[in-house]
Protein backbone atom coordinates (compact mmCIF):
# COMPACT_ATOMS: atom_id res chain seq x y z
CA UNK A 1 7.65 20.58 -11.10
CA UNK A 2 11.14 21.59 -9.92
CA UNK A 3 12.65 18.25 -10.09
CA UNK A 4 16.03 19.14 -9.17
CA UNK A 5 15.26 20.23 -6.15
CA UNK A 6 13.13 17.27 -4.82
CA UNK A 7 16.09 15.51 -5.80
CA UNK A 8 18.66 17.60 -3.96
CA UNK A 9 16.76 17.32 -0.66
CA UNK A 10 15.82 13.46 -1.56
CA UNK A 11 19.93 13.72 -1.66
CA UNK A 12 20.42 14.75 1.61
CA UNK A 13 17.99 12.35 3.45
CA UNK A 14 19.60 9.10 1.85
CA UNK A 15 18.33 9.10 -1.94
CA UNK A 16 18.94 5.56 -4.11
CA UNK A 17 16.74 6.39 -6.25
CA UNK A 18 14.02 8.78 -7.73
CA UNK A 19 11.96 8.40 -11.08
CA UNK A 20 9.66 10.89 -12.74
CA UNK A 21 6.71 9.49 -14.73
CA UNK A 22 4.47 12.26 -16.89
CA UNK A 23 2.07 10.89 -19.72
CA UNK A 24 3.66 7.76 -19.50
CA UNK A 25 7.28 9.17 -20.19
CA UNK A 26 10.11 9.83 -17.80
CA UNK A 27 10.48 13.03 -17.12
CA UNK A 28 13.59 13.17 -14.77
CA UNK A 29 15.45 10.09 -12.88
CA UNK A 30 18.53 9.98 -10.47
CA UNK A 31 20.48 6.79 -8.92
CA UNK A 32 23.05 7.09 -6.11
CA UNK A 33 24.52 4.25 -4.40
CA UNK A 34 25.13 1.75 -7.24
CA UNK A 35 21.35 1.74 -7.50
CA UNK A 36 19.57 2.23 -11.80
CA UNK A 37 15.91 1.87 -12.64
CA UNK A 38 16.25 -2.14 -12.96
CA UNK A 39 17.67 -2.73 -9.54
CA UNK A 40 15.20 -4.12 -6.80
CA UNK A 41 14.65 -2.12 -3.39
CA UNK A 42 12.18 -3.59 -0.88
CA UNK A 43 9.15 -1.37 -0.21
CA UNK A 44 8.00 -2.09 3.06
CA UNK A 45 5.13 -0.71 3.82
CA UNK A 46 4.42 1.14 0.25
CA UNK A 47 3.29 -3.21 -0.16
CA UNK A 48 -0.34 -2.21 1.51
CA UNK A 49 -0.77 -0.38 -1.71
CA UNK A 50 -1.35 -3.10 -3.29
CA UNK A 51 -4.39 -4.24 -1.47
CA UNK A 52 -6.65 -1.60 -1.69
CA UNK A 53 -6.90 -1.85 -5.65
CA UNK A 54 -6.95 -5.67 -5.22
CA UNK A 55 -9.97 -5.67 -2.50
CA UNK A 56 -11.87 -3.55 -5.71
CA UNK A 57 -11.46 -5.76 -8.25
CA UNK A 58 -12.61 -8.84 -5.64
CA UNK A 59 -15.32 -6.68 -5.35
CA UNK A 60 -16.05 -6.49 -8.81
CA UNK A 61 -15.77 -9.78 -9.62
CA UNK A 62 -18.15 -10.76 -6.81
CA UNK A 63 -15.97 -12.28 -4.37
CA UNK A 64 -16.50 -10.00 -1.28
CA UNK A 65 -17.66 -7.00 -0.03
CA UNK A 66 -15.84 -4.36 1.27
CA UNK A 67 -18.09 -3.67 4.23
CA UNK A 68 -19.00 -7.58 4.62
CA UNK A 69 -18.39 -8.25 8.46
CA UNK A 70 -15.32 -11.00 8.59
CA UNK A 71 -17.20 -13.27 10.86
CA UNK A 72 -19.17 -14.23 7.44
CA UNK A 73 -15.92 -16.40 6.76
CA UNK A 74 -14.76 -16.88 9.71
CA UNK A 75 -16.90 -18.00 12.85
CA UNK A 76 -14.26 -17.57 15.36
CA UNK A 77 -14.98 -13.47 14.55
CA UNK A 78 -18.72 -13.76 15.17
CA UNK A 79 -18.78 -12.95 19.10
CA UNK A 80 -18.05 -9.21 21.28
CA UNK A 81 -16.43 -6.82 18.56
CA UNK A 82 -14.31 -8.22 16.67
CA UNK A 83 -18.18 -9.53 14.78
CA UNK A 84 -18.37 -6.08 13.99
CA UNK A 85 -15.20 -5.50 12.11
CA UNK A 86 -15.55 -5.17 8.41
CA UNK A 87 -12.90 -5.64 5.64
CA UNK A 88 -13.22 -2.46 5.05
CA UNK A 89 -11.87 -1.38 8.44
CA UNK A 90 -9.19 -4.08 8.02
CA UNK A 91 -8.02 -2.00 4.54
CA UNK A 92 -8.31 1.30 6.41
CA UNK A 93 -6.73 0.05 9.90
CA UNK A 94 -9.40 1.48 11.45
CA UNK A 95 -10.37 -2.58 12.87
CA UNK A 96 -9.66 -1.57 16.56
CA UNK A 97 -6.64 -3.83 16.19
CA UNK A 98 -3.83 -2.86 18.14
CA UNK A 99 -0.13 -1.47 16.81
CA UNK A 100 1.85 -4.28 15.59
CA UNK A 101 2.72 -6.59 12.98
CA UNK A 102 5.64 -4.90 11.32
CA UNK A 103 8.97 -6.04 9.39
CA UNK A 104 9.91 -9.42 10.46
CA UNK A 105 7.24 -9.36 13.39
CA UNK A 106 4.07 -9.98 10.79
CA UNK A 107 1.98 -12.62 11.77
CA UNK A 108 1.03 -15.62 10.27
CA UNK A 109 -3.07 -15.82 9.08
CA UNK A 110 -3.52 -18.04 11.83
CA UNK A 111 -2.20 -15.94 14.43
CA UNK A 112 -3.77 -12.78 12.86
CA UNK A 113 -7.03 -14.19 13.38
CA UNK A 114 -6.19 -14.68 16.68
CA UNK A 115 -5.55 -11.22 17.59
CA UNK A 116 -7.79 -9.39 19.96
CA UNK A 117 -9.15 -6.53 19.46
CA UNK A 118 -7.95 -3.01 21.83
CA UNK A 119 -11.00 -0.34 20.36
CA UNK A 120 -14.04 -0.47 18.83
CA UNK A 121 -14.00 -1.23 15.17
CA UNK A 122 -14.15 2.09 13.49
CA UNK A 123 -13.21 4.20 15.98
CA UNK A 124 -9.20 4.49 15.64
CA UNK A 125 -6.50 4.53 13.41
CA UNK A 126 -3.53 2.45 14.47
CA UNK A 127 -1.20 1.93 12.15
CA UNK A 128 0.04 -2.05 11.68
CA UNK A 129 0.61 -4.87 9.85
CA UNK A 130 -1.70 -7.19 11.40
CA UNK A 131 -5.37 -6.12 9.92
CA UNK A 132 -3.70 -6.81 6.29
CA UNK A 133 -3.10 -9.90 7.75
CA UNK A 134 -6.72 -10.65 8.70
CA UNK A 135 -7.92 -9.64 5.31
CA UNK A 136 -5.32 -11.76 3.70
CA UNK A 137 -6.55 -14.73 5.66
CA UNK A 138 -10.45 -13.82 4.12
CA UNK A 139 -9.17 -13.41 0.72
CA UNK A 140 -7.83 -16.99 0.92
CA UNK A 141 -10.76 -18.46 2.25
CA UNK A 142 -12.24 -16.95 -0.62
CA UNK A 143 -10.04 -17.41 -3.26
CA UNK A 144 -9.41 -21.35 -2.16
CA UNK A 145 -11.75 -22.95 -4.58
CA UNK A 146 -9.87 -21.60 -7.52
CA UNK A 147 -6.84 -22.53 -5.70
CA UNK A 148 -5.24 -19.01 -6.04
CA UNK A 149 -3.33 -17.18 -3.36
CA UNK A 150 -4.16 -13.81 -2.57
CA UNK A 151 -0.87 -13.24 -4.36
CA UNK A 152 -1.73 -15.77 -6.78
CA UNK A 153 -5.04 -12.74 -7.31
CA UNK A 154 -2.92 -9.77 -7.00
CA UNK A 155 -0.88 -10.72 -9.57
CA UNK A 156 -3.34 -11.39 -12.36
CA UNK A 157 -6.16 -8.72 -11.28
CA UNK A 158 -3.72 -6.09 -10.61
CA UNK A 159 -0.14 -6.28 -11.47
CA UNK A 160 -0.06 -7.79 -15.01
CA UNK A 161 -2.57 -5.27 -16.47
CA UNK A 162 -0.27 -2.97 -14.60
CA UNK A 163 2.84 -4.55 -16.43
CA UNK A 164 4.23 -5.25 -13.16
CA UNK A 165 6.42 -7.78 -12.59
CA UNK A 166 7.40 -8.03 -8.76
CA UNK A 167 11.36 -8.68 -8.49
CA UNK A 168 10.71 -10.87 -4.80
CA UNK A 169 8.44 -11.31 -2.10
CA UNK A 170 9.58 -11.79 1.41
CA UNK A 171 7.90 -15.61 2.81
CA UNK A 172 6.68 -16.17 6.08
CA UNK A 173 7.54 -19.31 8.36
CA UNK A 174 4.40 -20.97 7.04
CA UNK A 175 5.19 -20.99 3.50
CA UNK A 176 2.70 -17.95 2.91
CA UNK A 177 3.80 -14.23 1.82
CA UNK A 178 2.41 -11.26 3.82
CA UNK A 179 0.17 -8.74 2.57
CA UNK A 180 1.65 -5.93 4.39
CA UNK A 181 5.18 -5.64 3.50
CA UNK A 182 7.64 -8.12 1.51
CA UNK A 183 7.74 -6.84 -1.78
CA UNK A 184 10.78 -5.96 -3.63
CA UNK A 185 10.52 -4.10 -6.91
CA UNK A 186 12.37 -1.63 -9.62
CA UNK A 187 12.24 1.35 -9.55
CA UNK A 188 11.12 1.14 -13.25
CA UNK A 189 8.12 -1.40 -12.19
CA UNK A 190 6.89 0.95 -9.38
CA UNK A 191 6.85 3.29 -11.47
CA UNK A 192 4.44 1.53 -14.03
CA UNK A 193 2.37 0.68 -11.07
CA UNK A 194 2.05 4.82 -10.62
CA UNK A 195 0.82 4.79 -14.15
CA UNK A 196 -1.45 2.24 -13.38
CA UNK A 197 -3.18 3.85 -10.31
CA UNK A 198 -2.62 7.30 -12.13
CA UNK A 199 -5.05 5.96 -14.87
CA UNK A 200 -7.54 4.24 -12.78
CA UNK A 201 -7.89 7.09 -10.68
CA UNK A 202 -11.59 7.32 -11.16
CA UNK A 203 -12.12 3.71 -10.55
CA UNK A 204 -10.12 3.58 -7.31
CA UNK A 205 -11.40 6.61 -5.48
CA UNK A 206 -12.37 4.42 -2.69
CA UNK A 207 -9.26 4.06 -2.17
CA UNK A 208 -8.11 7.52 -1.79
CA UNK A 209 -11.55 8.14 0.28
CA UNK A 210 -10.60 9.51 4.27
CA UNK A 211 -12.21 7.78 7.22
CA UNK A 212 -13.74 9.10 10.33
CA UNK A 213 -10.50 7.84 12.09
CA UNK A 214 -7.89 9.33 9.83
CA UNK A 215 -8.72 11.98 7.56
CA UNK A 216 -5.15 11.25 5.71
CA UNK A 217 -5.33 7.63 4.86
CA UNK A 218 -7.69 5.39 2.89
CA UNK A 219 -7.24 1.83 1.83
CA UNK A 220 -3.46 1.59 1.91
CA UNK A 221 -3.36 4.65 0.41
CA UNK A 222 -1.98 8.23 2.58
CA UNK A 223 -3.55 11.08 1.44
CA UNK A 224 -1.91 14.98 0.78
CA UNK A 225 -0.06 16.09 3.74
CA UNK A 226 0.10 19.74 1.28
CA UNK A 227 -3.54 21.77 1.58
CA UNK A 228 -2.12 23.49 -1.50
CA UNK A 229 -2.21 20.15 -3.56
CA UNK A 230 -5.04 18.15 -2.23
CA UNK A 231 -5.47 15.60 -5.07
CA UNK A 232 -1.74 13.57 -4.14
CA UNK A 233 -1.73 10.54 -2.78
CA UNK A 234 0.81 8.23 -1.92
CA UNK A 235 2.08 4.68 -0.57
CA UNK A 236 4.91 5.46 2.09
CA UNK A 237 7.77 2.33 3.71
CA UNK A 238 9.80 2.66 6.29
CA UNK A 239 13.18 4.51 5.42
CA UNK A 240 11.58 6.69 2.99
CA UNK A 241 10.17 4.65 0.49
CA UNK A 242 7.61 6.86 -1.46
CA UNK A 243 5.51 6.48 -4.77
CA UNK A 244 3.51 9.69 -5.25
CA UNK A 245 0.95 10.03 -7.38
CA UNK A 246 -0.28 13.69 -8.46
CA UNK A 247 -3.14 13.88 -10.57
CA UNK A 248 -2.68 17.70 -11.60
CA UNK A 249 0.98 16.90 -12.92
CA UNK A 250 -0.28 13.74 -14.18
CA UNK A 251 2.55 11.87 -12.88
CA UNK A 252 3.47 9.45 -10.72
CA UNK A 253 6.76 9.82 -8.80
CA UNK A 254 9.26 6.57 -7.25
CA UNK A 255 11.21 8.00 -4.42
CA UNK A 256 14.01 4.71 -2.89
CA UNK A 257 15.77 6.14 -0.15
CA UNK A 258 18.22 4.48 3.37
CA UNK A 259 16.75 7.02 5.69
CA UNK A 260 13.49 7.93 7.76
CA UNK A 261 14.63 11.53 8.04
CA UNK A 262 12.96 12.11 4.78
CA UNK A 263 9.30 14.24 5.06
CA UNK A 264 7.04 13.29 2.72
CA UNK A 265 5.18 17.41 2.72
CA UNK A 266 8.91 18.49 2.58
CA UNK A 267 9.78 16.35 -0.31
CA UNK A 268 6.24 17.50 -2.35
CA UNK A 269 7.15 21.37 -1.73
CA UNK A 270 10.52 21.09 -3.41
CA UNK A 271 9.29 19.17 -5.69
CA UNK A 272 6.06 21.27 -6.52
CA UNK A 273 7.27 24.34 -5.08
């Protein structure tokens, strides 16, 4: 890997920070902008990669399925299409829900579930916040009789095996956090939660798995954008958040940035060039 490079260009397209993880070691790091490892940067939308390995381990512990229909919780989702949509589809964005839902503009559960649908479930990838919001509002359900949050899950399913400690979480008008977006975290913690997926790789292929309605995104998870280096995947926020993670290297790269001009297949051929 030609670190200096990715870091050069990750310079040029507003750079705070950018961490290098191999075998559990760090290989390279650089801070601009008063910005070290232990200083919090909100995500944005990398936060849907935290769902995807959370919706597994419900799975595993018998508390849904990922291609259960979400009119078995909720009967207001029974009729027309939206009875077809699966949690799956919610994970994958592929629910037929229409763009929306992002930054300050997610929804509440209740007004998630409200949401009507624009394409048949399955068919389409729209990108949005509102299908994590739906699937938060199953989890819940779900979760309610052990009177845990779907926070309250991710946190002891996920993130403290992970040795993740989240530095905030962004809280809707309702008193509830959204599932889409709100996190805030080190650049140190993200990059343990690289190690974390970088381990359980195996485990949480269905994550990294394509659908029929965009062959570069699974649950929460974008896939390669480089035909050269097919096994990357990565979580991706708005002004150039990043957290690669590339198998073959066997690291797991944190990438804090101020600006959207930043290419994620420009950024991976520096850095693997």
């Amino acid at each position: 890997m030609n670190a200096e490079a990715a870091a050069d260009y990750a310079k040029r397209h507003g750079l705070r920070a950018l961490r290098i993880v191999r075998d559990g070691a760090t290989l390279f790091e650089r801070y601009v902008d008063g910005f070290d490892a232990e200083t919090p940067h909100p995500l944005y939308s990398g936060t849907k990669s935290f769902w995807g390995p959370a919706a597994l381990a419900a799975q595993d512990d018998g508390l849904l399925e990922l291609d259960e229909p979400v009119a078995a919780t909720f009967e207001t989702w029974r009729e027309g299409r939206r009875g077809r949509v699966t949690l799956r589809q919610l994970l994958s964005l592929t629910a037929g829900i229409g763009f929306g839902g992002l930054g300050n503009a997610v929804p509440t559960y209740e007004k998630a579930l409200a949401v009507e649908l624009e394409d048949e479930p399955g068919t389409r990838f729209t990108y949005g916040g509102i299908p994590l919001q739906v699937f938060g509002a199953v989890l819940a359900r779900k979760l309610a009789p052990q009177r845990l949050t779907p926070h309250d899950y991710l946190r002891e399913r996920v993130l403290a095996p992970a040795g993740v400690e989240i530095a905030s979480w962004r809280t809707l008008r309702d008193g509830t956090r959204p599932l889409p977006t709100g996190a805030a975290l080190t650049a140190a913690a993200w990059g343990l939660y690289g190690q974390y997926v970088l381990a359980q790789c195996d485990r949480l292929a269905m994550c990294f798995t394509p659908t029929s309605g965009n062959q570069r995104y699974g649950l929460g998870w974008w896939l390669s954008p480089l035909p050269s280096a097919p096994d990357i995947v990565y979580a991706s926020g708005s002004g150039g958040q990043a957290l690669y993670i590339i198998p073959s290297q066997r690291a797991a790269v944190v990438k804090f940035a101020k600006s959207a001009s930043s290419d994620h297949a420009a950024f991976l051929r520096h850095l693997l060039v």
